[in-house]
C-alpha atoms as a PDB file:
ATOM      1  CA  UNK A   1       0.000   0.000   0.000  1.00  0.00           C
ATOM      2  CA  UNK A   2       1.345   3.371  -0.901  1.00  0.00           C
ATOM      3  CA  UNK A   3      -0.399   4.975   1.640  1.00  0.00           C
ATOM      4  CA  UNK A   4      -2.017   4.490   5.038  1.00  0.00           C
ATOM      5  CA  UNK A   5      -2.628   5.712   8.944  1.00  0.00           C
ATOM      6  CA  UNK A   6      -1.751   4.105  12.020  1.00  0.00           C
ATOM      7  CA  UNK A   7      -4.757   2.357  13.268  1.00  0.00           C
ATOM      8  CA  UNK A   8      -4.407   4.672  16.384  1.00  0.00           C
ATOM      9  CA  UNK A   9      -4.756   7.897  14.690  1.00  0.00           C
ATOM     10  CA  UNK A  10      -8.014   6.129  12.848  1.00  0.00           C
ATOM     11  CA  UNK A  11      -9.466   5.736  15.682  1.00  0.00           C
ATOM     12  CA  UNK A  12      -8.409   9.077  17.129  1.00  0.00           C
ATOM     13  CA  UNK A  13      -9.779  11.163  14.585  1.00  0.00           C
ATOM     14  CA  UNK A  14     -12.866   9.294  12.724  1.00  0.00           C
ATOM     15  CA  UNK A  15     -13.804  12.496  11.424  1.00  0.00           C
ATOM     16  CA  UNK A  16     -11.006  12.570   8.709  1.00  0.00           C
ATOM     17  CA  UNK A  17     -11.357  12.233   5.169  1.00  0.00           C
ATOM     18  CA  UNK A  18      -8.948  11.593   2.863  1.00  0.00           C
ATOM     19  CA  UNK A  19      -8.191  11.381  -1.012  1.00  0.00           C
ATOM     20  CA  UNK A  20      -4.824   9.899  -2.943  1.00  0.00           C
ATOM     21  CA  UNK A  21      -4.097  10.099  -6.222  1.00  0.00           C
ATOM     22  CA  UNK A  22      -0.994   7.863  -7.881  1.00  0.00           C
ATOM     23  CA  UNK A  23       0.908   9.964 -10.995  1.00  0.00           C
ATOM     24  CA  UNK A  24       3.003   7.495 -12.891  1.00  0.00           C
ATOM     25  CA  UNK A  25       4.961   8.690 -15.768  1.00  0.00           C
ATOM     26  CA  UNK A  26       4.987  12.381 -15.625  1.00  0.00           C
ATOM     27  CA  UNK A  27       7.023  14.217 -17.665  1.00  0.00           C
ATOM     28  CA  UNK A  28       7.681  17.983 -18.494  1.00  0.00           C
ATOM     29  CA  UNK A  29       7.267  18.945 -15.090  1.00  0.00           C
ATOM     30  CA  UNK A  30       8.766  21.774 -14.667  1.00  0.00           C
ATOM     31  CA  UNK A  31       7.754  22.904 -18.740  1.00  0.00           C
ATOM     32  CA  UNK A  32       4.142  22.589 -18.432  1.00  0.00           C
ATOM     33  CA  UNK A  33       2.068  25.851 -18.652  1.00  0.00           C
ATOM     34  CA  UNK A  34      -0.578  25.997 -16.129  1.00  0.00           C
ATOM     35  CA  UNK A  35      -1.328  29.369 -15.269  1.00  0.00           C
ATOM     36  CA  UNK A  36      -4.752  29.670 -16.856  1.00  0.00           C
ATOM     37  CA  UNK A  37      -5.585  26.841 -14.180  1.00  0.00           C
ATOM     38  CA  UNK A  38      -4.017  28.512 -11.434  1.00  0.00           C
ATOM     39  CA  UNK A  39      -5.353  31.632 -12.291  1.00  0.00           C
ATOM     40  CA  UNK A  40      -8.830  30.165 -12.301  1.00  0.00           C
ATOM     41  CA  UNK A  41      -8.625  28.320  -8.359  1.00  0.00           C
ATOM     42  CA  UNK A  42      -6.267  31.375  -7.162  1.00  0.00           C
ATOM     43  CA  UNK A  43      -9.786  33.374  -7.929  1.00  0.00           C
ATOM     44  CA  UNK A  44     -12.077  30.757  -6.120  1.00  0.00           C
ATOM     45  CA  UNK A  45      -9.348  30.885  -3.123  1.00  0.00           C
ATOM     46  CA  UNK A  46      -9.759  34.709  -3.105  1.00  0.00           C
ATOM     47  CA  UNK A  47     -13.202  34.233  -2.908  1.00  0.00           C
ATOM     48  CA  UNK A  48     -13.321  31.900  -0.114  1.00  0.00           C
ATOM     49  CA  UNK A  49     -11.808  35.091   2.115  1.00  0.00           C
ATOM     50  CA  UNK A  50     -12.719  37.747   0.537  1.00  0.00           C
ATOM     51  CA  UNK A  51     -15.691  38.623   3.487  1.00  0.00           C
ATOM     52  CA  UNK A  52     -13.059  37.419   6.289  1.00  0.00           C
ATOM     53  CA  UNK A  53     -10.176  35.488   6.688  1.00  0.00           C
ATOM     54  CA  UNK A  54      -8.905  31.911   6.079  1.00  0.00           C
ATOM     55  CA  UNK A  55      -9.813  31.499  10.193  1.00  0.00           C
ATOM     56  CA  UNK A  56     -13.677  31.788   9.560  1.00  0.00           C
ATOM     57  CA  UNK A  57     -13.461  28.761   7.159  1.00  0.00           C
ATOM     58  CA  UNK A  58     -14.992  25.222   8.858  1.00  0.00           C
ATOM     59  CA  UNK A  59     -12.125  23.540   7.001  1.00  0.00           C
ATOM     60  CA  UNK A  60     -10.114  25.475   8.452  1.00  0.00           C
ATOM     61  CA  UNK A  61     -11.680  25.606  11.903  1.00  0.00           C
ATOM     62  CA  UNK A  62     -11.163  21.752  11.991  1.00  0.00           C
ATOM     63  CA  UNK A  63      -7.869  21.556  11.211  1.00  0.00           C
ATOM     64  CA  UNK A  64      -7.204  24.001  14.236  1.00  0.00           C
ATOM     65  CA  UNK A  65      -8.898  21.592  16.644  1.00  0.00           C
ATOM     66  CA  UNK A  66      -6.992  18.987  15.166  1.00  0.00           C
ATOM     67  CA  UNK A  67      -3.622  21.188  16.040  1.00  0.00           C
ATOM     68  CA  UNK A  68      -4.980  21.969  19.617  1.00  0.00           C
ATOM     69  CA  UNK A  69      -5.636  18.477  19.977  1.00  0.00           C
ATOM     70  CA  UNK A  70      -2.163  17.376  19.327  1.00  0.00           C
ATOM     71  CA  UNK A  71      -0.820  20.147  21.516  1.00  0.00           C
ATOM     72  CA  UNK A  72       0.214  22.087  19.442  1.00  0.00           C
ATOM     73  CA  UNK A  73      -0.969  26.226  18.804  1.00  0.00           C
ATOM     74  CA  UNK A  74      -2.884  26.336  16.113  1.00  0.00           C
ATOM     75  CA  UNK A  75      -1.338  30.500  15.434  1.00  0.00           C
ATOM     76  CA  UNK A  76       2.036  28.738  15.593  1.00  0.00           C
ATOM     77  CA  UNK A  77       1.593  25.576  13.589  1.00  0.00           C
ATOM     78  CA  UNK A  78      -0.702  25.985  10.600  1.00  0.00           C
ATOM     79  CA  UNK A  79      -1.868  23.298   8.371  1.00  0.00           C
ATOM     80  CA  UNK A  80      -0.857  23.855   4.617  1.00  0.00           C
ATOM     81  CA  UNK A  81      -3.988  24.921   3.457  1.00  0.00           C
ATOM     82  CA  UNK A  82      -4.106  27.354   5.536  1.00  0.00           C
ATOM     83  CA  UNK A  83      -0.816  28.539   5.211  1.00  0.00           C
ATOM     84  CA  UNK A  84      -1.652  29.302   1.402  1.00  0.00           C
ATOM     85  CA  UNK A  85      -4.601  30.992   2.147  1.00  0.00           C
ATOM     86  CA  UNK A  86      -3.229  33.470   4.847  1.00  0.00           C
ATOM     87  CA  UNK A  87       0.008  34.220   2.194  1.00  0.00           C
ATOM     88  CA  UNK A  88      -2.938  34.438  -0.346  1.00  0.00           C
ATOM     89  CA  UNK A  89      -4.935  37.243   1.634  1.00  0.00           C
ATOM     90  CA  UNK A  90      -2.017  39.329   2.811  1.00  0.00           C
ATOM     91  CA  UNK A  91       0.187  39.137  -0.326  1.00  0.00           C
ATOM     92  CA  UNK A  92      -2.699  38.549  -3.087  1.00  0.00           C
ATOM     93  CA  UNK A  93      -0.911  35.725  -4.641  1.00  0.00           C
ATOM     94  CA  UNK A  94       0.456  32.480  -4.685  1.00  0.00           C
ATOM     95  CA  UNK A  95       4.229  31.884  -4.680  1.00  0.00           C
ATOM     96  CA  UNK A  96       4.855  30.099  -8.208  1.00  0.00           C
ATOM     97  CA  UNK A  97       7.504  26.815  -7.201  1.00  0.00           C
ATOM     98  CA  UNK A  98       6.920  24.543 -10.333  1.00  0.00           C
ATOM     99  CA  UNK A  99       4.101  23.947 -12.040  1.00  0.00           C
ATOM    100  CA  UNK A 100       2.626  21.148 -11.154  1.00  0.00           C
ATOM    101  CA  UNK A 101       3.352  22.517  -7.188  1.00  0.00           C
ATOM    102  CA  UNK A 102       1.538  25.469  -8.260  1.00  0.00           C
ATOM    103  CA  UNK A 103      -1.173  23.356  -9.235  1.00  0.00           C
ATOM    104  CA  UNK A 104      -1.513  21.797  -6.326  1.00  0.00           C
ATOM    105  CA  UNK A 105      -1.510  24.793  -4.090  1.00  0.00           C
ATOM    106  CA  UNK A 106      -4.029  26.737  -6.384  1.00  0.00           C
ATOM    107  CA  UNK A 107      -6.250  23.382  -5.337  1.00  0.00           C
ATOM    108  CA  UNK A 108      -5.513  23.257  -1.744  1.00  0.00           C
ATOM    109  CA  UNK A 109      -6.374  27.111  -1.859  1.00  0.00           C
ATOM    110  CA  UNK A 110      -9.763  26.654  -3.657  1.00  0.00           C
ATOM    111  CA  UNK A 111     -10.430  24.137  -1.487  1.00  0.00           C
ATOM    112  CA  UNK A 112      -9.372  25.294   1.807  1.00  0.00           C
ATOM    113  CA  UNK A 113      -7.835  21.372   1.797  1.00  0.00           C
ATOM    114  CA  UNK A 114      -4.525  20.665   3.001  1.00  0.00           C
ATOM    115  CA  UNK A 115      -2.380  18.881  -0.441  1.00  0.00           C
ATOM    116  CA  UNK A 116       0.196  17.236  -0.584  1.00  0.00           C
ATOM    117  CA  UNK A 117       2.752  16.107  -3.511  1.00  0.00           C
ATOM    118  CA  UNK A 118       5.441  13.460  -2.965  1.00  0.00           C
ATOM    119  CA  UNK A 119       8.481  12.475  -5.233  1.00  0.00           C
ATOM    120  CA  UNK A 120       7.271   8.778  -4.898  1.00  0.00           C
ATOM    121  CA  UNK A 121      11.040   7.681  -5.918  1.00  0.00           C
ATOM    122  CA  UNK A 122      12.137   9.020  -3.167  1.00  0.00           C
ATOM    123  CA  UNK A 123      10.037   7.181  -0.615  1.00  0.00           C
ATOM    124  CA  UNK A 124      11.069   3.964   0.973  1.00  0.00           C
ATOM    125  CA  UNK A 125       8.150   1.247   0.778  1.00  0.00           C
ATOM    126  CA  UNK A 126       4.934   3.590   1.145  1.00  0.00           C
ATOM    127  CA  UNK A 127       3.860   6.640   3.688  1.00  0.00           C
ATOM    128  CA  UNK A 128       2.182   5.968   6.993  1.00  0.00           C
ATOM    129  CA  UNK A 129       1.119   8.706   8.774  1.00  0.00           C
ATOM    130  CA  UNK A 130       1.772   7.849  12.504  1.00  0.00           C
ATOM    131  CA  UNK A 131       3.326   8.921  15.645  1.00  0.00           C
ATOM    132  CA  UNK A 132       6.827   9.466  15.628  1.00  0.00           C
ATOM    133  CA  UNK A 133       9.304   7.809  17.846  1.00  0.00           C
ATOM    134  CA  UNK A 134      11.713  10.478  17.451  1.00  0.00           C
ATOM    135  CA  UNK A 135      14.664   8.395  15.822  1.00  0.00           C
ATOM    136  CA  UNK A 136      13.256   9.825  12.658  1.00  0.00           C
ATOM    137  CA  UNK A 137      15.052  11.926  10.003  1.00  0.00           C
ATOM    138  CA  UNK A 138      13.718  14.675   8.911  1.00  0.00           C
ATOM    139  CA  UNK A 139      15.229  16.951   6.057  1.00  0.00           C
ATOM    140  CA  UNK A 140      14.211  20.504   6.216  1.00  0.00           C
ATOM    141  CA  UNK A 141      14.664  22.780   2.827  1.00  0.00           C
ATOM    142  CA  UNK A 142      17.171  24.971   4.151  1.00  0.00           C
ATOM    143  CA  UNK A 143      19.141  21.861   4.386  1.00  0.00           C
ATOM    144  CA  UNK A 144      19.110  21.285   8.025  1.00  0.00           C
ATOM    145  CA  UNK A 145      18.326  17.690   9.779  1.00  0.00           C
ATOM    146  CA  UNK A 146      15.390  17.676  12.633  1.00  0.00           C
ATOM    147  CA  UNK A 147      14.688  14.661  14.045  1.00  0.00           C
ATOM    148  CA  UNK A 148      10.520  14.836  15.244  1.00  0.00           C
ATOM    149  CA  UNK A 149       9.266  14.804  18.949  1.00  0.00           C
ATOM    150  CA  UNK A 150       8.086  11.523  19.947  1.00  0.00           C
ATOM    151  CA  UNK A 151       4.329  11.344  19.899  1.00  0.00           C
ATOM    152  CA  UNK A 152       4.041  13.650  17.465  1.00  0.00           C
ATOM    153  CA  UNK A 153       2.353  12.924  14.040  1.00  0.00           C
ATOM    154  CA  UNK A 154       4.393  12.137  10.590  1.00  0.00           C
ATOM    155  CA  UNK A 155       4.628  10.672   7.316  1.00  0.00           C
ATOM    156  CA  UNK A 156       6.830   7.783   7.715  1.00  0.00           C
ATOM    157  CA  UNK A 157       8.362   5.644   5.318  1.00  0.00           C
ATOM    158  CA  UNK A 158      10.035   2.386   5.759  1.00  0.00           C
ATOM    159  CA  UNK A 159      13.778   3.187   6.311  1.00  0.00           C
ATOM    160  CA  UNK A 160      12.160   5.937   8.966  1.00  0.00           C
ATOM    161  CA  UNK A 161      12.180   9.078   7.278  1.00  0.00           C
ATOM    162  CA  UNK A 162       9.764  11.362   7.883  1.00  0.00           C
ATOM    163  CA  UNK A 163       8.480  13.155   4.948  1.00  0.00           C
ATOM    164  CA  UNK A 164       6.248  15.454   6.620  1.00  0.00           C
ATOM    165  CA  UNK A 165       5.557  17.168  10.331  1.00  0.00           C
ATOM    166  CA  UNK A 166       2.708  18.063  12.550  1.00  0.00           C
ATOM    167  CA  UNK A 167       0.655  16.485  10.223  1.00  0.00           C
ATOM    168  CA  UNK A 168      -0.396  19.295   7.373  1.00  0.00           C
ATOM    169  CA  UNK A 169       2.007  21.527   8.496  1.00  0.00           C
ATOM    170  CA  UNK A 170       5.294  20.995   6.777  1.00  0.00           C
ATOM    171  CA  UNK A 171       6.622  18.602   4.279  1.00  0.00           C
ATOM    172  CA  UNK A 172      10.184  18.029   3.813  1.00  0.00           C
ATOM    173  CA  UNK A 173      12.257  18.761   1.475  1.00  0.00           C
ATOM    174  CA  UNK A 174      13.538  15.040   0.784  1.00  0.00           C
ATOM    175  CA  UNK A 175      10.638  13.996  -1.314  1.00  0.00           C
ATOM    176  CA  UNK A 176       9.525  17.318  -2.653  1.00  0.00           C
ATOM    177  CA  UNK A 177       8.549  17.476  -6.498  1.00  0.00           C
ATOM    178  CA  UNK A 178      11.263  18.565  -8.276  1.00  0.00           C
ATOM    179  CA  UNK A 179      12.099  18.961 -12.080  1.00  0.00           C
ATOM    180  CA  UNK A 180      13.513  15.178 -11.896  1.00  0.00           C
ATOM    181  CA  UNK A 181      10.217  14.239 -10.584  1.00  0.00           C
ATOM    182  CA  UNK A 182       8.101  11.135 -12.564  1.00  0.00           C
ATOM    183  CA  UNK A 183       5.837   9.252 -10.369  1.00  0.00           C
ATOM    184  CA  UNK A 184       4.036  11.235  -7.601  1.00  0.00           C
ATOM    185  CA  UNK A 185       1.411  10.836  -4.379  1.00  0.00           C
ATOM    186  CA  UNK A 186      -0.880  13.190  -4.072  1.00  0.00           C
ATOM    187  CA  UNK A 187      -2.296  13.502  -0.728  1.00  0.00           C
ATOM    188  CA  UNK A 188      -5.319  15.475   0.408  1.00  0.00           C
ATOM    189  CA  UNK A 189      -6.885  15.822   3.873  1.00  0.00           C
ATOM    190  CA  UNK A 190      -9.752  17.118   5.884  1.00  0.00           C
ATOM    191  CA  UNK A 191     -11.979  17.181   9.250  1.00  0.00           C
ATOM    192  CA  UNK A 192     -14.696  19.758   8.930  1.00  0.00           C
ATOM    193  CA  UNK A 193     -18.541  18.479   8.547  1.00  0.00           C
ATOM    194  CA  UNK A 194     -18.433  17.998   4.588  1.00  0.00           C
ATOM    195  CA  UNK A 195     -15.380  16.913   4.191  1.00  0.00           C
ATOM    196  CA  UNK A 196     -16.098  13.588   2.756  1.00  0.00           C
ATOM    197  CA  UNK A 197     -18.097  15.121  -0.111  1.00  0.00           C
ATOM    198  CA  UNK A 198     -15.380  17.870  -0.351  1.00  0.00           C
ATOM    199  CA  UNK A 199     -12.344  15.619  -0.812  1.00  0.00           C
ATOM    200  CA  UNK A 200     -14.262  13.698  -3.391  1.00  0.00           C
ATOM    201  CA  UNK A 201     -14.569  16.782  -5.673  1.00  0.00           C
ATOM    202  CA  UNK A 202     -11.095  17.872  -4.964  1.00  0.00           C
ATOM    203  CA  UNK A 203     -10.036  14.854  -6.034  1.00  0.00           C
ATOM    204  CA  UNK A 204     -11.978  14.558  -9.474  1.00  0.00           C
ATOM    205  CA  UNK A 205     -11.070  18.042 -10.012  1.00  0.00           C
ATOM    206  CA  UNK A 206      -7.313  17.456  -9.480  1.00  0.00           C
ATOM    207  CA  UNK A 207      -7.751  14.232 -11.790  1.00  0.00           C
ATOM    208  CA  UNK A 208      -9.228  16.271 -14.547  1.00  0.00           C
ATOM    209  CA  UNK A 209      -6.993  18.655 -14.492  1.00  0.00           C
ATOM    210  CA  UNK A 210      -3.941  16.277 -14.429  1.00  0.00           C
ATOM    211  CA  UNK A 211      -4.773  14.417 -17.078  1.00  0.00           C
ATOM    212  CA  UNK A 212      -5.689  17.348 -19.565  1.00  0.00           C
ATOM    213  CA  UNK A 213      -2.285  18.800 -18.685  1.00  0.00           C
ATOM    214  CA  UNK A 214      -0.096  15.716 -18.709  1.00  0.00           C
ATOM    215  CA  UNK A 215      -2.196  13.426 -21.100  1.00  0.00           C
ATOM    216  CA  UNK A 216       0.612  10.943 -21.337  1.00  0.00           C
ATOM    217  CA  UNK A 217       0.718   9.789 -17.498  1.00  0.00           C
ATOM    218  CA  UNK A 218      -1.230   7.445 -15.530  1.00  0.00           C
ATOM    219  CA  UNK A 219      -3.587   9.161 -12.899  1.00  0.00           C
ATOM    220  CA  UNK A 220      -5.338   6.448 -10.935  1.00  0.00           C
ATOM    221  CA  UNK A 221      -7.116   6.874  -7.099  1.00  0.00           C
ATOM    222  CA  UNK A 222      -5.746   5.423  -4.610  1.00  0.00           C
ATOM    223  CA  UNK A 223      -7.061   4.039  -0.909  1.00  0.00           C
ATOM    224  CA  UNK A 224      -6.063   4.840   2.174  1.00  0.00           C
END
């Protein structure tokens, strides 16, 4: 399986919903023009905040119960959708990365859904998102090595690397898309009332989109 929780955390949080998608045999990455996309879910992430901010959104709200659940303050520690959406309101943009990043943060945006995109080749055996230990490695992108608190929640792989930390919050920079980037897991996540129904569409949506972009790769769902 190339993707899965802890049965713990299942049980934890039975109000999470959650959608994978498996890109095989991307190519042109970094080449690919996407901006009329972008352009189009940047707008419908404006107008998710446009009469407040990212903080009045249930999606939102969720995720920061989540955070104060697992200790952590949700001011401090913000999940990634939220992250965009705050940078969104105060700046009035997205930061542009690499296309198919940009892609995926224009969703997560529209959505007010935390998204994730792994290099696939560079995990070890499949993600689980679990407790850490704390023996884990963790590469940050400023090129730094962090090592998680025990107890708190990750993206494992097999050989113990974590790919991500506090959850939503921050992925590392290890298995991050890059240019050299073929096969891909797509990750998205959420808690609030409809998120079930939510994710789904996010996830067709991303699959459209995918596909009429990079017609020559395989875009399949996965479970989790």
């Amino acid at each position: 399986m190339l993707f899965s929780y802890s049965q713990s955390l299942r049980d934890d949080f039975p109000e999470l919903s959650t959608g994978v998608l498996h890109v095989q045999g991307i190519s042109s990455i970094a080449e690919t023009d996407v901006a009329d996309y972008v352009a189009q879910l940047t707008t419908l992430g404006r107008q998710r905040i446009a009469a407040g901010t990212e903080a009045d959104l249930p999606e939102i709200q969720a995720w920061r119960r989540v955070f104060s659940r697992m200790g952590l303050k949700p001011t401090q520690y913000r999940c990634a959708s939220e992250a965009l959406l705050r940078r969104l309101r105060k700046e009035g943009d997205l930061p542009s990365v690499l296309p198919f990043v940009d892609l995926c943060n224009s969703v997560s945006a529209a959505f007010a859904i935390p998204v994730a995109a792994f290099d696939l080749d560079r995990v070890a055996g499949g993600l689980v998102v679990r407790r850490a230990t704390g023996t884990e490695r963790y590469d940050t992108f400023s090129g730094e090595i962090e090592h998680p608190e025990a107890g708190e929640v990750i993206f494992a792989d097999a050989k113990s690397r974590a790919h991500a930390r506090r959850w939503t919050n921050r992925q590392s920079a290890y298995s991050a898309v890059s240019s050299q980037t073929h096969n891909v897991l797509i990750v998205a996540e959420a808690m609030h009332g409809t998120a079930k129904q939510d994710v789904s569409r996010l996830i067709v949506s991303l699959t459209e989109t995918i596909r009429q972009l990079w017609p020559a790769a395989s875009v399949r769902e996965g479970t989790s």
